[in-house]
C-alpha atoms as a PDB file:
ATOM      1  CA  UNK A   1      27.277   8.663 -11.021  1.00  0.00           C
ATOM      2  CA  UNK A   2      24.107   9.247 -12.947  1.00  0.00           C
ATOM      3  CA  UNK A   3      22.751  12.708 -12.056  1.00  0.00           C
ATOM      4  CA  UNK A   4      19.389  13.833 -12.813  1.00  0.00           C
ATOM      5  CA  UNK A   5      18.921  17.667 -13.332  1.00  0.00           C
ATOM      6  CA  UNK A   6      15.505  19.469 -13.237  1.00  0.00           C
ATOM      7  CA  UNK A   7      15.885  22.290 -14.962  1.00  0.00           C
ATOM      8  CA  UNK A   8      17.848  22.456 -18.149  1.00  0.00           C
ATOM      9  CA  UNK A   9      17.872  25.707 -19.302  1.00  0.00           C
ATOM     10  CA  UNK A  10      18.541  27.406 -15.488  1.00  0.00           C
ATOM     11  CA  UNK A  11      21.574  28.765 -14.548  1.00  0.00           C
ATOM     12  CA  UNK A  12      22.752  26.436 -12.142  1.00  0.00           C
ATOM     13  CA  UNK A  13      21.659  23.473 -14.409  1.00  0.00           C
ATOM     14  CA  UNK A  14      23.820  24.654 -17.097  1.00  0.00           C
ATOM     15  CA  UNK A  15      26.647  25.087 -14.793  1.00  0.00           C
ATOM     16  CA  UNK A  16      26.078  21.411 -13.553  1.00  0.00           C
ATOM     17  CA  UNK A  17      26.563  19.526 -16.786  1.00  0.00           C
ATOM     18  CA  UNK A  18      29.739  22.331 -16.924  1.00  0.00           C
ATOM     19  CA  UNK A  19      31.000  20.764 -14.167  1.00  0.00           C
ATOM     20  CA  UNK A  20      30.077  17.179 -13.844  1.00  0.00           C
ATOM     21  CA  UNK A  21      30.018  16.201 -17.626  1.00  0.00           C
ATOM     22  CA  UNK A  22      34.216  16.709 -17.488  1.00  0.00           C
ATOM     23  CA  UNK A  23      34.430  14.125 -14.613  1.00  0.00           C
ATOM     24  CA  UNK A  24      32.831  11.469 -16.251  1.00  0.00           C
ATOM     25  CA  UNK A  25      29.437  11.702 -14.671  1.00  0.00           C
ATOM     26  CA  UNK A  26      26.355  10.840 -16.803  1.00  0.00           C
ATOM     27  CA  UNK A  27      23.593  13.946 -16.451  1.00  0.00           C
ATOM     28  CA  UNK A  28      20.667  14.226 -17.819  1.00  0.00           C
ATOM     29  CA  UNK A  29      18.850  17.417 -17.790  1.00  0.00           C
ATOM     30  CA  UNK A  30      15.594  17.834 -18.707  1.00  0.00           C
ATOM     31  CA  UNK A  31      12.472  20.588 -18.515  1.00  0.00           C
ATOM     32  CA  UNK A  32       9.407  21.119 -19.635  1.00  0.00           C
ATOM     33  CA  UNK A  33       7.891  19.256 -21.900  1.00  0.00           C
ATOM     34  CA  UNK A  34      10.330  16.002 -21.370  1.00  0.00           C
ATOM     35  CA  UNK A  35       9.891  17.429 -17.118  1.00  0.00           C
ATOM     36  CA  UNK A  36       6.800  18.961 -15.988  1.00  0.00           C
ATOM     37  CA  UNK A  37       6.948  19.640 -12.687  1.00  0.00           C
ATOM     38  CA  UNK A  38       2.973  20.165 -12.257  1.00  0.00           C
ATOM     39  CA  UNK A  39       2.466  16.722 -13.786  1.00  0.00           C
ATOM     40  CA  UNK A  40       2.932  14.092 -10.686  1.00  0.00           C
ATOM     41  CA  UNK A  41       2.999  10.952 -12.714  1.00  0.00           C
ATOM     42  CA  UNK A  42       5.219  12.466 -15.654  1.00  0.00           C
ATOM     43  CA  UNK A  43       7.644  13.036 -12.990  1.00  0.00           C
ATOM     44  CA  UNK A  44       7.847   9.454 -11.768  1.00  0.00           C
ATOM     45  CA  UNK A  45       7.789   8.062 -15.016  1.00  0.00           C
ATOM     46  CA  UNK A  46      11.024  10.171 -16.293  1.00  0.00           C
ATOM     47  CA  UNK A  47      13.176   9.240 -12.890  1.00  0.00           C
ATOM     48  CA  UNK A  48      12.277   5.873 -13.392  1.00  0.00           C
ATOM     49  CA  UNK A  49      13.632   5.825 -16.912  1.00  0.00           C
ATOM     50  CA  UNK A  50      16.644   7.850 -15.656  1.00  0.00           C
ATOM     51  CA  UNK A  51      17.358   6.121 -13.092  1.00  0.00           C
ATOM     52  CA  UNK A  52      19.496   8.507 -11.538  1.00  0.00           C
ATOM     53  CA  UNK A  53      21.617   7.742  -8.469  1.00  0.00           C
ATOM     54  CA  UNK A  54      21.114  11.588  -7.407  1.00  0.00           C
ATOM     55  CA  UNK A  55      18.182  14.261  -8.273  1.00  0.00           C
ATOM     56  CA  UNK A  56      19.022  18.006  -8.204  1.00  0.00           C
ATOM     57  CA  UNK A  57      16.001  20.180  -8.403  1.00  0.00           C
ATOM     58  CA  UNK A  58      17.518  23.583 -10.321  1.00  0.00           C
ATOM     59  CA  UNK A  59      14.321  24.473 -11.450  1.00  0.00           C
ATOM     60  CA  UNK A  60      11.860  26.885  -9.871  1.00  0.00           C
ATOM     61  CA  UNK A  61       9.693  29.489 -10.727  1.00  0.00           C
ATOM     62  CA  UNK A  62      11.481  32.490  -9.950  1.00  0.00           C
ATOM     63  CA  UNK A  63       9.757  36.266 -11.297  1.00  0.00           C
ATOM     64  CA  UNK A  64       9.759  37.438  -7.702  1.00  0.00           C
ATOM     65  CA  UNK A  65       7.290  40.207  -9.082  1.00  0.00           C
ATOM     66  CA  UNK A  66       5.530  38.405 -11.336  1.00  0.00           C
ATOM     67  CA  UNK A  67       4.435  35.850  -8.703  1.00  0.00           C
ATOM     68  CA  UNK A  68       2.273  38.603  -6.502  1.00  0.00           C
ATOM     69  CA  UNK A  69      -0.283  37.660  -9.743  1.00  0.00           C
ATOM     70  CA  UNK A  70       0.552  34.114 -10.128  1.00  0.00           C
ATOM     71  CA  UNK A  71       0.261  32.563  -6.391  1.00  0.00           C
ATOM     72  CA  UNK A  72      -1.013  29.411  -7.635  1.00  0.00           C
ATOM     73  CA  UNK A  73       1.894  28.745 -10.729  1.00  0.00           C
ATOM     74  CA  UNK A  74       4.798  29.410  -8.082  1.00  0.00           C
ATOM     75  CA  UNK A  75       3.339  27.400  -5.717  1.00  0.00           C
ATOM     76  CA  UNK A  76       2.839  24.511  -8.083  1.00  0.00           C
ATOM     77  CA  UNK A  77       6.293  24.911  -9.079  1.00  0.00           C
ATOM     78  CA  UNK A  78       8.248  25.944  -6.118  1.00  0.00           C
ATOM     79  CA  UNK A  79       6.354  23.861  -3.520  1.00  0.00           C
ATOM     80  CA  UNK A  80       4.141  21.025  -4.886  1.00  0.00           C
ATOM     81  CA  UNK A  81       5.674  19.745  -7.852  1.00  0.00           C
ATOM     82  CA  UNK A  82       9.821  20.114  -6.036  1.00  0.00           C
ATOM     83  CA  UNK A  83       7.664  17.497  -3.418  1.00  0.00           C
ATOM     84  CA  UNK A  84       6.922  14.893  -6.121  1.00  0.00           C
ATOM     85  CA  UNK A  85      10.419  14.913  -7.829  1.00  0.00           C
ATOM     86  CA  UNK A  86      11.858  14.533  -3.927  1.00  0.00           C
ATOM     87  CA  UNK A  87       9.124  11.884  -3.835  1.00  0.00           C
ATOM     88  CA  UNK A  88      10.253  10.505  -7.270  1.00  0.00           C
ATOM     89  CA  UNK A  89      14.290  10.414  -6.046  1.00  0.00           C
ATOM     90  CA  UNK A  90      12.716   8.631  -2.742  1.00  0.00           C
ATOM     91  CA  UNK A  91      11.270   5.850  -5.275  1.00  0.00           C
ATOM     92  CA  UNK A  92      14.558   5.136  -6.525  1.00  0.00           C
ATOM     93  CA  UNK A  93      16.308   5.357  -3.193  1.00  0.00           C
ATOM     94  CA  UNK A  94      18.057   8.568  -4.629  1.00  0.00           C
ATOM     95  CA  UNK A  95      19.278  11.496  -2.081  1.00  0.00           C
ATOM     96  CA  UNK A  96      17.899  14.886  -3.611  1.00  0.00           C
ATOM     97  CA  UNK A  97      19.529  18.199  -3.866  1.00  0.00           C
ATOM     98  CA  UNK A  98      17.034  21.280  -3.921  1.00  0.00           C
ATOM     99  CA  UNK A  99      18.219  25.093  -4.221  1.00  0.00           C
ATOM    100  CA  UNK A 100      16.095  27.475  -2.375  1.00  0.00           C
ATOM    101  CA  UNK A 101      16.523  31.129  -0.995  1.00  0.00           C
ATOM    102  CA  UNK A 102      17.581  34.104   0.860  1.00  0.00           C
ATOM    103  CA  UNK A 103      13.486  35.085   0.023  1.00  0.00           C
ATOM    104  CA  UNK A 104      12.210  32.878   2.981  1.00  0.00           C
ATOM    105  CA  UNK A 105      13.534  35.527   5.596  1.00  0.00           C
ATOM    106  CA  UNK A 106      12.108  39.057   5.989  1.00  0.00           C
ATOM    107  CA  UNK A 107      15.476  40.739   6.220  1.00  0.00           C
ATOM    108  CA  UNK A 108      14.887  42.279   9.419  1.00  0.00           C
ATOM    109  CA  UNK A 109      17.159  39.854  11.656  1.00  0.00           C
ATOM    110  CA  UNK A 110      20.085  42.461  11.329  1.00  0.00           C
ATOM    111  CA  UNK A 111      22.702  39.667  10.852  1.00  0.00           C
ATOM    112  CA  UNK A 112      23.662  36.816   8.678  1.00  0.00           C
ATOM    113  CA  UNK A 113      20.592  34.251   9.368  1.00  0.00           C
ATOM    114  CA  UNK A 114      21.565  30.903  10.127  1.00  0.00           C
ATOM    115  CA  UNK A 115      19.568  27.428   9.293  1.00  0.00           C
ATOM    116  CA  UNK A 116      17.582  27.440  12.640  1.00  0.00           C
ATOM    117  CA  UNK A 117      16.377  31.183  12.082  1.00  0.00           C
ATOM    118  CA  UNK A 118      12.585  30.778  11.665  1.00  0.00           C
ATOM    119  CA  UNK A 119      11.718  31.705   8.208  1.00  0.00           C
ATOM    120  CA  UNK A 120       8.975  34.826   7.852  1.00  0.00           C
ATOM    121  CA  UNK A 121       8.478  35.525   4.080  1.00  0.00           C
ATOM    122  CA  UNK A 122       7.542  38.694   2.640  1.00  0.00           C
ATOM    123  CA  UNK A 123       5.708  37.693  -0.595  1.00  0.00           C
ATOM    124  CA  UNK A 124       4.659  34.953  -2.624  1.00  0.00           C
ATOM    125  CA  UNK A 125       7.955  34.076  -3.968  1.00  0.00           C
ATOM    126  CA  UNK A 126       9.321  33.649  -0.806  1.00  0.00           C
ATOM    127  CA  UNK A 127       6.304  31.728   0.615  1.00  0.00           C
ATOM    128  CA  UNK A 128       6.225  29.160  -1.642  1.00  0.00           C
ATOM    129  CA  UNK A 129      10.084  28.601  -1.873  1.00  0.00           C
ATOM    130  CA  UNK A 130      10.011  28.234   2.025  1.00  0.00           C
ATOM    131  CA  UNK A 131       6.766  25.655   2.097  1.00  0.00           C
ATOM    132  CA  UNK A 132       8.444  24.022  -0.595  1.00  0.00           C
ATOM    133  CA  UNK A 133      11.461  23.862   1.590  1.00  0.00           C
ATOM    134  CA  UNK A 134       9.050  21.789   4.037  1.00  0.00           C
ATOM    135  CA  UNK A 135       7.483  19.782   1.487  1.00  0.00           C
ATOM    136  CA  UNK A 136      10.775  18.190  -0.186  1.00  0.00           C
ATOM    137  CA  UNK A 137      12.079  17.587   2.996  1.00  0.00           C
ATOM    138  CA  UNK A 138       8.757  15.827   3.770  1.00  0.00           C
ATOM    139  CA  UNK A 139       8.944  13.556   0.696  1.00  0.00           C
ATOM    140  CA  UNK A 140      12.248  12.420   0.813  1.00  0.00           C
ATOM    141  CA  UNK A 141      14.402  12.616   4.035  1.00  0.00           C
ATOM    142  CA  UNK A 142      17.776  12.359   2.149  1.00  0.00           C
ATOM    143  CA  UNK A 143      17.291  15.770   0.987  1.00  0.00           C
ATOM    144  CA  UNK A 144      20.100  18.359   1.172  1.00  0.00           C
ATOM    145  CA  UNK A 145      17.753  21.633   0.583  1.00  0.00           C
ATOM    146  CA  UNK A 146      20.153  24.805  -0.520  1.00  0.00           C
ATOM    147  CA  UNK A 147      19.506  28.146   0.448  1.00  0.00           C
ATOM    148  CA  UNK A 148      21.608  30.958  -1.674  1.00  0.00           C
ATOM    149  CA  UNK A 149      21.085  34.658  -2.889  1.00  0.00           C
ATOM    150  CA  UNK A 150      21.786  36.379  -6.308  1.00  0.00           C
ATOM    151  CA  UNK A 151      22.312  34.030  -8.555  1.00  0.00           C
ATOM    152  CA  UNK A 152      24.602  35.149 -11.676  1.00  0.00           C
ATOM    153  CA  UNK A 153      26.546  33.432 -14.225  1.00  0.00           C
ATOM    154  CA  UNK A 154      27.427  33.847 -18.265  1.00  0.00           C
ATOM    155  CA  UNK A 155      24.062  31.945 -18.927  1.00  0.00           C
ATOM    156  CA  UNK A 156      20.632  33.033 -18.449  1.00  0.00           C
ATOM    157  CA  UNK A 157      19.294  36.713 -17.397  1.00  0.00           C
ATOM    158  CA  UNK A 158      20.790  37.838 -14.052  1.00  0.00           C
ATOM    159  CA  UNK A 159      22.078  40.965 -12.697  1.00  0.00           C
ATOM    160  CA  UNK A 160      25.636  41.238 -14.242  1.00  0.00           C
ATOM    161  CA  UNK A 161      24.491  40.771 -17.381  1.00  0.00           C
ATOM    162  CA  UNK A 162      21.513  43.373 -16.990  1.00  0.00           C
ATOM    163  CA  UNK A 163      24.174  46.265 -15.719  1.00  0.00           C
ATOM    164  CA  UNK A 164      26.941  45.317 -18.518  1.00  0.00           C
ATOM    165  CA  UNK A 165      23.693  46.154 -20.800  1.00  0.00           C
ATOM    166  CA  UNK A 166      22.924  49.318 -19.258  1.00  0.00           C
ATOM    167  CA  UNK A 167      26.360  50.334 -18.722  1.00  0.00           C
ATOM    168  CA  UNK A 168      26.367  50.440 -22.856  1.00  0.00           C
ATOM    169  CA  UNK A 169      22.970  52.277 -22.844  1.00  0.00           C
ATOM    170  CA  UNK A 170      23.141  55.112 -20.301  1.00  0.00           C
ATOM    171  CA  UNK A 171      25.839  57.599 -18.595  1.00  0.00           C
ATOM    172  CA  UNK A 172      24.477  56.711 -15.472  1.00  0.00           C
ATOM    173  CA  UNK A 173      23.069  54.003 -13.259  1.00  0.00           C
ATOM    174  CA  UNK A 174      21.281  54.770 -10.493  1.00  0.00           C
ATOM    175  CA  UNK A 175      21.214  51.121  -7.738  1.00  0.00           C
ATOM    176  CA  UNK A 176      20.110  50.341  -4.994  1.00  0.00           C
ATOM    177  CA  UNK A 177      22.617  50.340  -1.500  1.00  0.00           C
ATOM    178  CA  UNK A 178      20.305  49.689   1.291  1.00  0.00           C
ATOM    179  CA  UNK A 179      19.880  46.405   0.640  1.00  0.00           C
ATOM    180  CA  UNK A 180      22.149  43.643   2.085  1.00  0.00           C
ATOM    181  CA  UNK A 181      23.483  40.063   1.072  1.00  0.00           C
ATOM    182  CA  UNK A 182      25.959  38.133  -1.480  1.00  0.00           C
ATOM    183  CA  UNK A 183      25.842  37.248  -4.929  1.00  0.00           C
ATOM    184  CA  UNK A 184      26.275  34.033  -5.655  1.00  0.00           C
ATOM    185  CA  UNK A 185      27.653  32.225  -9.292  1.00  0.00           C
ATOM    186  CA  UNK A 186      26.114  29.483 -10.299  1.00  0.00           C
ATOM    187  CA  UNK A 187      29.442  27.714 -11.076  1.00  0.00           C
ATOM    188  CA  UNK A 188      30.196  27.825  -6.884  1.00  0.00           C
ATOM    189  CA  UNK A 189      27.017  26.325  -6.610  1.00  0.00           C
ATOM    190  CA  UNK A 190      27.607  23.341  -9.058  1.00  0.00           C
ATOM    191  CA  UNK A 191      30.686  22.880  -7.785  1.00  0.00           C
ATOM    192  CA  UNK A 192      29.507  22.713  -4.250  1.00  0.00           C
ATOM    193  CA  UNK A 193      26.907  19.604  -5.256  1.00  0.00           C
ATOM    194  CA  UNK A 194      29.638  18.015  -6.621  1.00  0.00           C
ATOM    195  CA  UNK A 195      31.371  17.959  -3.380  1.00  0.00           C
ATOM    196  CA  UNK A 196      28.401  17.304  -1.625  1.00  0.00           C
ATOM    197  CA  UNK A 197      27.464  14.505  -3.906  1.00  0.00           C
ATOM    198  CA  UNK A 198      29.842  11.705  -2.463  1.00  0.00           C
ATOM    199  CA  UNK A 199      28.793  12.122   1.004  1.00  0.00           C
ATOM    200  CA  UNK A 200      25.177  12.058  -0.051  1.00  0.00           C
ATOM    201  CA  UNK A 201      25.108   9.101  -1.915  1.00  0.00           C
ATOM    202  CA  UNK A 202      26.591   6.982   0.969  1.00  0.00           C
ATOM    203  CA  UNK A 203      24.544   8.706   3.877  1.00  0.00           C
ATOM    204  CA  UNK A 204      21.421   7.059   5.794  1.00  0.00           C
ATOM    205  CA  UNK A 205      18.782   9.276   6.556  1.00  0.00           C
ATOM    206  CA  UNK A 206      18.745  10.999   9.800  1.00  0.00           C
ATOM    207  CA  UNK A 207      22.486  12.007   8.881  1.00  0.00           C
ATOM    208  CA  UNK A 208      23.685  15.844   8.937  1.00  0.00           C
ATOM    209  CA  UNK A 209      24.417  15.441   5.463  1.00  0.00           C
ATOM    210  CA  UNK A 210      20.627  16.084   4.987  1.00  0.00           C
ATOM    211  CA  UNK A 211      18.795  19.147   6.209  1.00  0.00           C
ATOM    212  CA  UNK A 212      18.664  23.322   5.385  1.00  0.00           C
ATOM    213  CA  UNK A 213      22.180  24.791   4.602  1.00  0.00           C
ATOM    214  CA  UNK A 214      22.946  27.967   3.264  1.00  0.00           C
ATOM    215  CA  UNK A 215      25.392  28.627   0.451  1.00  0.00           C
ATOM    216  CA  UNK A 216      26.094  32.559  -0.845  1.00  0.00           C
ATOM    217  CA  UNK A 217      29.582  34.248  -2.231  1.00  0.00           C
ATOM    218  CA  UNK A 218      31.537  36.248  -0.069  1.00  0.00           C
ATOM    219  CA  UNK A 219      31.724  39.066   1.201  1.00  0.00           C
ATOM    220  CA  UNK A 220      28.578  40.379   2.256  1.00  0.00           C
ATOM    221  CA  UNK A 221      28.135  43.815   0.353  1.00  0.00           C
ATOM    222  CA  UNK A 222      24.963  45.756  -1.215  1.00  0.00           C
ATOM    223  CA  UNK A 223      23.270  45.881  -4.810  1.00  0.00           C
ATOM    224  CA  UNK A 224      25.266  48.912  -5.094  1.00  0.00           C
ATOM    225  CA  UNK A 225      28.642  47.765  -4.499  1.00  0.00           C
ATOM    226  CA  UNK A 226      28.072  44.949  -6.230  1.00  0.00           C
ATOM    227  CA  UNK A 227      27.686  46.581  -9.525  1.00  0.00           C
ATOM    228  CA  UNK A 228      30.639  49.036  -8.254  1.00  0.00           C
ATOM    229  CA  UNK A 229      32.629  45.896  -8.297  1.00  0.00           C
ATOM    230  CA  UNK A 230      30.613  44.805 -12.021  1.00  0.00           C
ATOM    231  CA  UNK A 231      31.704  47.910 -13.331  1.00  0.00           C
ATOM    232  CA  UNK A 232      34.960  48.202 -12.060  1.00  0.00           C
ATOM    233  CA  UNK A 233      35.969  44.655 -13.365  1.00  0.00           C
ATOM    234  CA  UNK A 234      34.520  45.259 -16.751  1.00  0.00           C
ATOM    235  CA  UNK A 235      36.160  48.320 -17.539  1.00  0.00           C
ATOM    236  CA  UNK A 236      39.546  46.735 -16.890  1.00  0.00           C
ATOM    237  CA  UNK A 237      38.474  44.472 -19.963  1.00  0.00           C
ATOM    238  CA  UNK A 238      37.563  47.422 -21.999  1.00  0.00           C
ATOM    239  CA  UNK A 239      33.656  47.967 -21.125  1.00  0.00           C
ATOM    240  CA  UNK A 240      32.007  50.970 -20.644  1.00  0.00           C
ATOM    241  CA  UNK A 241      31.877  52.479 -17.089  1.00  0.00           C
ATOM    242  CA  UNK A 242      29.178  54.825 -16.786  1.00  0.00           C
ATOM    243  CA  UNK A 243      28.637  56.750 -13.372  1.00  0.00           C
ATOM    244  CA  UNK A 244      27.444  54.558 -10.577  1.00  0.00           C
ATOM    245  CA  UNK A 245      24.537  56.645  -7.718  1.00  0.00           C
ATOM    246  CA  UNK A 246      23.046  55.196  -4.948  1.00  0.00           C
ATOM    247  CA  UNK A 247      19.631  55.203  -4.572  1.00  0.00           C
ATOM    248  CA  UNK A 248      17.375  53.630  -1.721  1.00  0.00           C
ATOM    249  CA  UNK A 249      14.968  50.918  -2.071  1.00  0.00           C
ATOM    250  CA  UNK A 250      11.627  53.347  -1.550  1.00  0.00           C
ATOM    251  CA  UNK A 251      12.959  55.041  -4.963  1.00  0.00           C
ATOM    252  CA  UNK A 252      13.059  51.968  -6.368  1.00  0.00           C
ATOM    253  CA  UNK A 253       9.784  50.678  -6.050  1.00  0.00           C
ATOM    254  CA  UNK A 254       8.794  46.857  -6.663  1.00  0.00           C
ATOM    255  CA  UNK A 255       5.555  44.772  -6.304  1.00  0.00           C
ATOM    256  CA  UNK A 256       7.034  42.425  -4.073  1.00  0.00           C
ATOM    257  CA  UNK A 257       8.883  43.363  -1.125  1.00  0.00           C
ATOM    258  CA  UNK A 258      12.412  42.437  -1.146  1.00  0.00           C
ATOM    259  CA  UNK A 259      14.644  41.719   1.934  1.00  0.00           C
ATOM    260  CA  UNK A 260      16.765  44.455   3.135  1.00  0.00           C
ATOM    261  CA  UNK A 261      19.178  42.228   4.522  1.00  0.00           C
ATOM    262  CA  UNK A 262      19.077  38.568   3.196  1.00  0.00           C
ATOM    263  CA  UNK A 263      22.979  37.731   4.337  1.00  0.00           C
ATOM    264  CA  UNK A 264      23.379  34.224   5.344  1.00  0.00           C
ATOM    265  CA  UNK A 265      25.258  32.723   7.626  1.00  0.00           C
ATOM    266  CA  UNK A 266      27.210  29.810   5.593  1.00  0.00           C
ATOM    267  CA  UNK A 267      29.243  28.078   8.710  1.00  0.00           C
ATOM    268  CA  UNK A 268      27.051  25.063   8.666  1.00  0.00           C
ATOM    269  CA  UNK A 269      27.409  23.578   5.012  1.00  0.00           C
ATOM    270  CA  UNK A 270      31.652  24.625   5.757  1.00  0.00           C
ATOM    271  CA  UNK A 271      31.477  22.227   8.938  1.00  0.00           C
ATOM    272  CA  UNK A 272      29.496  19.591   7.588  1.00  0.00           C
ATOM    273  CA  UNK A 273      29.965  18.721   3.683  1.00  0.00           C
ATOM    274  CA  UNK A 274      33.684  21.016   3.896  1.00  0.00           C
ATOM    275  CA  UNK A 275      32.429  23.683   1.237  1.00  0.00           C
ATOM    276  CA  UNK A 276      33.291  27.324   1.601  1.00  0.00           C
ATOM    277  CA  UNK A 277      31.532  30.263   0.649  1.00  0.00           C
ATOM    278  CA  UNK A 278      33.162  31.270  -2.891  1.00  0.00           C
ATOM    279  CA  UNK A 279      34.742  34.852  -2.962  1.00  0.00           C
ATOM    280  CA  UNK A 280      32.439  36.141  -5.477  1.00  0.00           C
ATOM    281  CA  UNK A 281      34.765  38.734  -6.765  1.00  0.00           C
ATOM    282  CA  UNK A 282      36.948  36.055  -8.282  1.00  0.00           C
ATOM    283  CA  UNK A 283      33.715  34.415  -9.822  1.00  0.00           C
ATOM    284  CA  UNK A 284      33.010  37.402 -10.847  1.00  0.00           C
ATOM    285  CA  UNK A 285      36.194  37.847 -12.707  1.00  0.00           C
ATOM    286  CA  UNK A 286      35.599  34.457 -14.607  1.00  0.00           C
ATOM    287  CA  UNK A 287      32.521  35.546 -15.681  1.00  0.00           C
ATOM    288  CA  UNK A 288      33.244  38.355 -17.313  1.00  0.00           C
ATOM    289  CA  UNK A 289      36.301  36.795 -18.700  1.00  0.00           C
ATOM    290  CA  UNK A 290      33.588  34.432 -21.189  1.00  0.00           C
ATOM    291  CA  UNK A 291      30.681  37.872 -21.136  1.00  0.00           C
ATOM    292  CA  UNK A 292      33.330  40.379 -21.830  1.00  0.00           C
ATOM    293  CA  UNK A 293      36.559  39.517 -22.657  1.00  0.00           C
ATOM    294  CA  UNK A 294      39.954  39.023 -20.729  1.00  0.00           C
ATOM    295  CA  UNK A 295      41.672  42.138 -18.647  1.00  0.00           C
ATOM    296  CA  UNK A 296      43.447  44.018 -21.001  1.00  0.00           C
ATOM    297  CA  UNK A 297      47.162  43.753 -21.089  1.00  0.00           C
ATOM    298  CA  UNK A 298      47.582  47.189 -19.692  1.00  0.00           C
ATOM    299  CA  UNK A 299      45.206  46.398 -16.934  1.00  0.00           C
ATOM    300  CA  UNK A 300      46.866  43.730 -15.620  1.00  0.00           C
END
């Protein structure tokens, strides 16, 4: 299979070529310059000299913040330029794969939102994740869009890497516990497109295969007992473990609003493509086996 991967540098890019390179699949993953995303005809030039026989879109502009000042980047990003590589994979006849996130809902549901929950963004981020959603679906109807939450991994800047940092630097860290959902690791993900990829590849469209699913670890849990769990896991390998206080998201202020409960409902991707939501606490562990080191002996 030749693979096509927007997105090089990304988490979840990286942990594609981890996983497909080993079975024997050809990727190529590419970003800006060699992939612009805000340049239409650079994007149907590279596909066609890649001629991949499946497009994954890992790429996306994602300062959640940052965006409340830059509407028109994330949009050209997250909405308008996913539509032409969609459109580009159409070209070739290619299905397309397209993360997206927990961001499209408000977090006021109450419970785990499910694929047909209407989507009611809170900011910018969100917005143009969820009319990119549309828009890739749009340009090519063999399009299995991704919804997930929290994305962490050894690579990149995420959240496990930002507490092992301040668990060095302070006695205490003060999180957030009011807000709800799963983190994710960007390995489950990649493993979950290669999965997916076989049934994709054969499908017409119109199938189930195609569509909005949603993809997060599991348990549910909170910012707060996530980094319990962080911190609890590290120390076993010999990390710091500084005090852990819960705070509340109003003393923790942000410029964009973030769901207070983004938990997703992942029953539909389990019936259709067979994946399961990963228990992140075991993807946890293998992360901080290559961030920190293996448990120590005692610890085991």
């Amino acid at each position: 299979m030749r693979v096509l991967v927007a997105g090089r540098e990304g988490q979840v890019a990286r942990a594609l070529v981890a996983r497909l390179v080993p079975d024997g699949h050809v990727v190529t993953a590419l970003e800006p310059p060699e992939l612009d995303l805000t340049d239409r005809a650079g994007i149907a030039a590279v596909v066609e000299r890649a001629a991949p026989d499946l497009v994954v879109n890992a790429a996306a502009y994602t300062a959640v913040d940052r965006a409340e000042d830059q509407p028109d980047l994330a949009q050209a990003v997250n909405c308008t330029g996913a539509a032409w590589l969609a459109e580009a994979a159409a070209a070739r006849g290619a299905p397309f794969v397209h993360f997206s996130t927990d961001y499209v809902f408000d977090g006021l549901k109450g419970a785990p939102y499910a694929e047909t929950d209407a989507p009611n963004p809170a900011g910018v981020y969100g917005a143009t994740k969820e009319a990119g959603e549309r828009a890739v679906l749009a340009a090519n109807p063999r399009s299995a869009v991704i919804r997930t939450a929290w994305v962490c991994s050894p690579d990149g800047a995420n959240f496990v890497k930002t507490m092992l940092r301040l668990a060095k630097e302070r006695e205490e860290i003060r999180v957030v516990a009011d807000q709800h959902g799963a983190p994710t690791f960007a390995a489950d993900l990649a493993d979950a497109v290669a999965r997916m990829a076989p049934r994709l590849l054969a499908a017409k469209a119109g199938d189930e295969a195609f569509g909005l699913f949603h993809l997060s670890g599991t348990p549910h849990t909170t910012w707060h007992g996530f980094t319990a769990e962080i911190l609890k896991q590290a120390a076993r390998r010999g990390h710091p473990a500084p005090r852990l206080v819960a705070i509340t998201t109003d003393e923790y202020p942000t410029k964009a609003r973030r769901p207070p409960d983004g938990r997703l409902n992942c029953g539909k991707i389990l019936r259709v493509h067979g994946v399961a939501a990963a228990d992140w606490r075991v993807s946890l562990g293998r992360c901080l086996d290559v961030l920190v080191g293996p448990v120590k002996e005692n610890e085991r």
